[in-house]
N, C-alpha and C. Protein backbone atom coordinates (compact mmCIF):
# COMPACT_ATOMS: atom_id res chain seq x y z
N UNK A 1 -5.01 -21.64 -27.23
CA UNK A 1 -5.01 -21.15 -25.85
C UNK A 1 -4.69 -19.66 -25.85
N UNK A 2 -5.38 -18.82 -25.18
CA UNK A 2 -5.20 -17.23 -25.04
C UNK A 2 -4.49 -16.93 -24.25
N UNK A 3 -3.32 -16.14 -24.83
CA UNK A 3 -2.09 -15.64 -23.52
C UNK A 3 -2.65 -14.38 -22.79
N UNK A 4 -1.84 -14.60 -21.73
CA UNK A 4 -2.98 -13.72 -21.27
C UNK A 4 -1.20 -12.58 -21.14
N UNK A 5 -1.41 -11.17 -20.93
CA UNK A 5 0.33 -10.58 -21.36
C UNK A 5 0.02 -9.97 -19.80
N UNK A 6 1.34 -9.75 -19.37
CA UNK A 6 1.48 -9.28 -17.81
C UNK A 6 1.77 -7.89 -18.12
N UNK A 7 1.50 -7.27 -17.01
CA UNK A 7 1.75 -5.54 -16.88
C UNK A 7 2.10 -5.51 -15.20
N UNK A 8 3.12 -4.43 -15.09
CA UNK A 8 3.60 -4.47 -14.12
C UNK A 8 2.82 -2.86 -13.40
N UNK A 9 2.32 -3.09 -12.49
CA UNK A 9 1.81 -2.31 -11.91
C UNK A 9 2.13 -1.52 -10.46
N UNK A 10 2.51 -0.35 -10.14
CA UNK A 10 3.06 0.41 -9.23
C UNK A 10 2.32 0.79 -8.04
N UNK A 11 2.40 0.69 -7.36
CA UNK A 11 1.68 1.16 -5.64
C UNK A 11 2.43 1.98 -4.64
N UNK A 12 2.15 2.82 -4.26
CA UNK A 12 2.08 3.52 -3.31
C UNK A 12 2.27 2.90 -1.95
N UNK A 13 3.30 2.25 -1.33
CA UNK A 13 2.97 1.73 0.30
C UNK A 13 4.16 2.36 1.25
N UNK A 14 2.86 2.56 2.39
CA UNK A 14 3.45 3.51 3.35
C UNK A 14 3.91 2.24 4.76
N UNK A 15 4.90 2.11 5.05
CA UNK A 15 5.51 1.62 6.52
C UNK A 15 5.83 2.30 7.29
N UNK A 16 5.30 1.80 8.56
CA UNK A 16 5.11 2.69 10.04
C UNK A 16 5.56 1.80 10.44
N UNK A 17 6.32 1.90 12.19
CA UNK A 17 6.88 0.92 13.13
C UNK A 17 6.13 0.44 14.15
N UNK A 18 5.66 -0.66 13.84
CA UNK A 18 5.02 -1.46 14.58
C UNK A 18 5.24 -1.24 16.38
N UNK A 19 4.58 -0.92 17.22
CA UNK A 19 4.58 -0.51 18.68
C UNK A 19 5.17 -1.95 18.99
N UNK A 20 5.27 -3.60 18.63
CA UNK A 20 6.02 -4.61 18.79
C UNK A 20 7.09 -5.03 17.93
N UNK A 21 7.62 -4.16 17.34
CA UNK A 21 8.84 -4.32 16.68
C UNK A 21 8.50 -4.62 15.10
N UNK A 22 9.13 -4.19 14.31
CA UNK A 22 9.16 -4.62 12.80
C UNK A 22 8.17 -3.52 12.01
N UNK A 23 6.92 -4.06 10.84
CA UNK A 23 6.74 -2.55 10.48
C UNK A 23 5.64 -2.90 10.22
N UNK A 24 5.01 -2.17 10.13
CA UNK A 24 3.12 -2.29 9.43
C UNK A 24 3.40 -1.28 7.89
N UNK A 25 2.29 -2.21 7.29
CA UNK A 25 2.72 -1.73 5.82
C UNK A 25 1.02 -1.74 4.99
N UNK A 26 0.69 -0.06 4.85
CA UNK A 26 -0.96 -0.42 3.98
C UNK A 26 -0.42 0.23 2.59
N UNK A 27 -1.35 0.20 1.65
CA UNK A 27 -1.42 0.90 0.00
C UNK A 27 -2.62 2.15 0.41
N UNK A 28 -2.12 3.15 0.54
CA UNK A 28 -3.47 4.21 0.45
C UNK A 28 -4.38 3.79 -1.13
N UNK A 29 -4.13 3.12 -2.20
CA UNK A 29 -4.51 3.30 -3.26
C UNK A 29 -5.78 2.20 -3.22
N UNK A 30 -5.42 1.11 -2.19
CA UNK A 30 -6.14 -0.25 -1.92
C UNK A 30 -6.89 -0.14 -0.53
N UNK A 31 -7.75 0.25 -0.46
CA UNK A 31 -8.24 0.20 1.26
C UNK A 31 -8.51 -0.79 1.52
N UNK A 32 -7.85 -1.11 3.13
CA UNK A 32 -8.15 -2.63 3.63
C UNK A 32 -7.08 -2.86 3.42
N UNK A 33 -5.81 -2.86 2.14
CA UNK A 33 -4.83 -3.43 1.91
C UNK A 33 -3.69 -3.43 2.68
N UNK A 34 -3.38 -3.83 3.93
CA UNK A 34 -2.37 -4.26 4.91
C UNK A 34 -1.80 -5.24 5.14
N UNK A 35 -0.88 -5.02 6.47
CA UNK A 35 0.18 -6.22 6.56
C UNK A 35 1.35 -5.66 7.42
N UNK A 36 1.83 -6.64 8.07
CA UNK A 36 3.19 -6.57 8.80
C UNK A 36 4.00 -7.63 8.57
N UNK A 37 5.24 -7.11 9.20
CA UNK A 37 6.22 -8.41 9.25
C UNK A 37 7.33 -7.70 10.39
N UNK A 38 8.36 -8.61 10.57
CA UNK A 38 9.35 -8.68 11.52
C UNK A 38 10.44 -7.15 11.30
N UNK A 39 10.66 -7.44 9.89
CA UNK A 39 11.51 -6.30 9.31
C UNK A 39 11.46 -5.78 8.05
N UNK A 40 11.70 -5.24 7.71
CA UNK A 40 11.91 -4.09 6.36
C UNK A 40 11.04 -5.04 5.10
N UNK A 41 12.64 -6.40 5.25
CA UNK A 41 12.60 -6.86 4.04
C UNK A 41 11.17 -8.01 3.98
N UNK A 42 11.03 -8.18 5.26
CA UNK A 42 10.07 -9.38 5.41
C UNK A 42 8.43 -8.67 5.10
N UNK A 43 8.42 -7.24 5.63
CA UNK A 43 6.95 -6.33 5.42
C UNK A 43 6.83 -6.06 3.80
N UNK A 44 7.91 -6.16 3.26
CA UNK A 44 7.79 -5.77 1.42
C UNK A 44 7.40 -7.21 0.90
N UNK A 45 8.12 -8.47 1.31
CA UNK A 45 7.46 -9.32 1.04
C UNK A 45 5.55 -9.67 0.88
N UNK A 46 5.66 -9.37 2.68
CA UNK A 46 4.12 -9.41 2.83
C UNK A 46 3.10 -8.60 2.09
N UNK A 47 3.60 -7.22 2.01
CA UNK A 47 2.92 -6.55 1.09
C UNK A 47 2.98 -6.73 -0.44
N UNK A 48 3.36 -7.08 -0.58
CA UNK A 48 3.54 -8.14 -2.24
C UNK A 48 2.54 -8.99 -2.52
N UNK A 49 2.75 -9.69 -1.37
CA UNK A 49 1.65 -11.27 -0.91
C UNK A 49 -0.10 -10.48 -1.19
N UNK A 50 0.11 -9.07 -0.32
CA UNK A 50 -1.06 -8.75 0.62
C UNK A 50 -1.76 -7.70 -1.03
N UNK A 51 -0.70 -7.35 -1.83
CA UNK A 51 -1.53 -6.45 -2.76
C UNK A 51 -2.07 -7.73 -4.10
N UNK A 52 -1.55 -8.92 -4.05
CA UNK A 52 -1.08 -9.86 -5.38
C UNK A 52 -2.88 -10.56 -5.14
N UNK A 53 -3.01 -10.51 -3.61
CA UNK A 53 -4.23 -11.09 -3.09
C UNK A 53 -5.48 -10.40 -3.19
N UNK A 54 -5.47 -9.26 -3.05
CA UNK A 54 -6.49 -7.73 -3.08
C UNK A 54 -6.55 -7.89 -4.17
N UNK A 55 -5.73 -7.63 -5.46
CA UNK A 55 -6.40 -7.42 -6.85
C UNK A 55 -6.46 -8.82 -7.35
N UNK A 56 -6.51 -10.35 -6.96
CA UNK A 56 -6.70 -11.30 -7.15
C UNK A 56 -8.45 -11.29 -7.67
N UNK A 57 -8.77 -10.70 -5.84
CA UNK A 57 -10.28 -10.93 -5.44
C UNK A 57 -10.98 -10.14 -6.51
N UNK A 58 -10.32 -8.91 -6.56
CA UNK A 58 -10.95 -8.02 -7.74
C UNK A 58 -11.49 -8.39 -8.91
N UNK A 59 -10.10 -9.27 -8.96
CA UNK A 59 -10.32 -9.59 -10.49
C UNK A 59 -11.66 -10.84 -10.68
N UNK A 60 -11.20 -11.70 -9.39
CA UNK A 60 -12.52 -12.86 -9.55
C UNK A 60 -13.65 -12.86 -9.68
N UNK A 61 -14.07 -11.09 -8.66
CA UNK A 61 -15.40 -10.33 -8.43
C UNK A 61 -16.06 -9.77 -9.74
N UNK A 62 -14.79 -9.83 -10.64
CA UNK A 62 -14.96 -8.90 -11.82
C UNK A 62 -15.01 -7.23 -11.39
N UNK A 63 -14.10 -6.91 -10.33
CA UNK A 63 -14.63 -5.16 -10.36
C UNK A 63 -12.98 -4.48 -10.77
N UNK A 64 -13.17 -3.57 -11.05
CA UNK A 64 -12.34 -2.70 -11.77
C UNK A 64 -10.83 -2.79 -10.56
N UNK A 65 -10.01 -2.74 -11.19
CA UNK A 65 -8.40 -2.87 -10.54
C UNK A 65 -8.13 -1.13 -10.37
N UNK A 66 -8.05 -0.38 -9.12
CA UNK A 66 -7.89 0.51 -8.93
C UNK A 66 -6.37 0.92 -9.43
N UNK A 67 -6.21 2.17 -10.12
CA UNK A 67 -4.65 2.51 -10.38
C UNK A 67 -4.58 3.71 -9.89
N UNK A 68 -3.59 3.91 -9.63
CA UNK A 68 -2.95 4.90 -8.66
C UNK A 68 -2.46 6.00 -9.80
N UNK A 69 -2.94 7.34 -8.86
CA UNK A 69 -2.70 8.14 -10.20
C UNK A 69 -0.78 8.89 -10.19
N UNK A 70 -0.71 9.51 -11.13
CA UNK A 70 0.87 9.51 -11.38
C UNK A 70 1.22 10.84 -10.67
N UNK A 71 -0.04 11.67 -10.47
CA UNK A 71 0.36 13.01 -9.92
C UNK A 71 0.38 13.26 -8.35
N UNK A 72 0.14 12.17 -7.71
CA UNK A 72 0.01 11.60 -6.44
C UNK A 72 1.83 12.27 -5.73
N UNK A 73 1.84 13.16 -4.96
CA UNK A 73 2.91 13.66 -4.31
C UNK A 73 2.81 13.24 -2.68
N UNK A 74 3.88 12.26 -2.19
CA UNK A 74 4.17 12.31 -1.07
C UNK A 74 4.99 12.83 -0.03
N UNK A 75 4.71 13.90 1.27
CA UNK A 75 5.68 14.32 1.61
C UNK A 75 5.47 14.87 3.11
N UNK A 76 6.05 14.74 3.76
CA UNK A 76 5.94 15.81 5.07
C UNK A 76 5.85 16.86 5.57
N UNK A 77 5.15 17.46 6.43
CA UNK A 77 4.74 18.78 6.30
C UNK A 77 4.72 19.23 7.91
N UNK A 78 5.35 20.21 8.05
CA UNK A 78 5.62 20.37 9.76
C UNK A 78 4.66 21.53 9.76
N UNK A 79 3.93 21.49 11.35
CA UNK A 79 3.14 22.36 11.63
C UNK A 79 3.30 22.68 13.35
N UNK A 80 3.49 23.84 13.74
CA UNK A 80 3.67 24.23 14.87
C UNK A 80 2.80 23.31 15.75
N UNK A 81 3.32 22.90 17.12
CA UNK A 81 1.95 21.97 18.03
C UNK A 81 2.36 22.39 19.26
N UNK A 82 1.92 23.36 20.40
CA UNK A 82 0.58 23.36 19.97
C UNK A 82 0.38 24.40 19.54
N UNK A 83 -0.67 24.51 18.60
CA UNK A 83 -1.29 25.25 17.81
C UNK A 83 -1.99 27.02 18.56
N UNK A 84 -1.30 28.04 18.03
CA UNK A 84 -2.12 29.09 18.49
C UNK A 84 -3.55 29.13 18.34
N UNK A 85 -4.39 29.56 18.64
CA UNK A 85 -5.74 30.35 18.34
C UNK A 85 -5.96 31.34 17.89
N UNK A 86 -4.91 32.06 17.61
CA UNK A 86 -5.03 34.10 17.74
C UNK A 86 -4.98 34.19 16.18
């Protein structure tokens, strides 16, 4: 029987606050790849569920498992609003 060896793989997920309480949660690395839940701990769950399922299909489809690259910087960036013209 062929073992098959696990690798642990890292994602990128961004949570926003749901306009009905709790959080919405996508992978910029996975498009399509979303999900909510009630709270914090319950949206990390789901997104667990929601990325374990996305590269499931991948894999069944046979298409390549997207990886997220390492030089990928996230951060905030303030910009005057509203915005001059001059």
């Amino acid at each position: 029987m062929k073992s098959l060896k696990k690798k642990i793989l890292t994602y990128t997920v961004i949570f926003e606050p749901a306009e009905e309480g709790g959080f919405i949660a996508s992978v910029p690395a996975l498009p399509g790849c979303l999900t909510q839940g009630d709270s914090y701990e319950e949206t990390i769950k789901m997104i667990k569920d929601a990325i374990c399922g996305y590269l499931t299909v991948l894999n069944v489809n046979k298409n390549e498992v997207p990886l997220e690259k390492q030089e990928t910087i996230i951060t905030k960036v303030k910009v005057p609003y509203p915005v001059c013209l001059s």
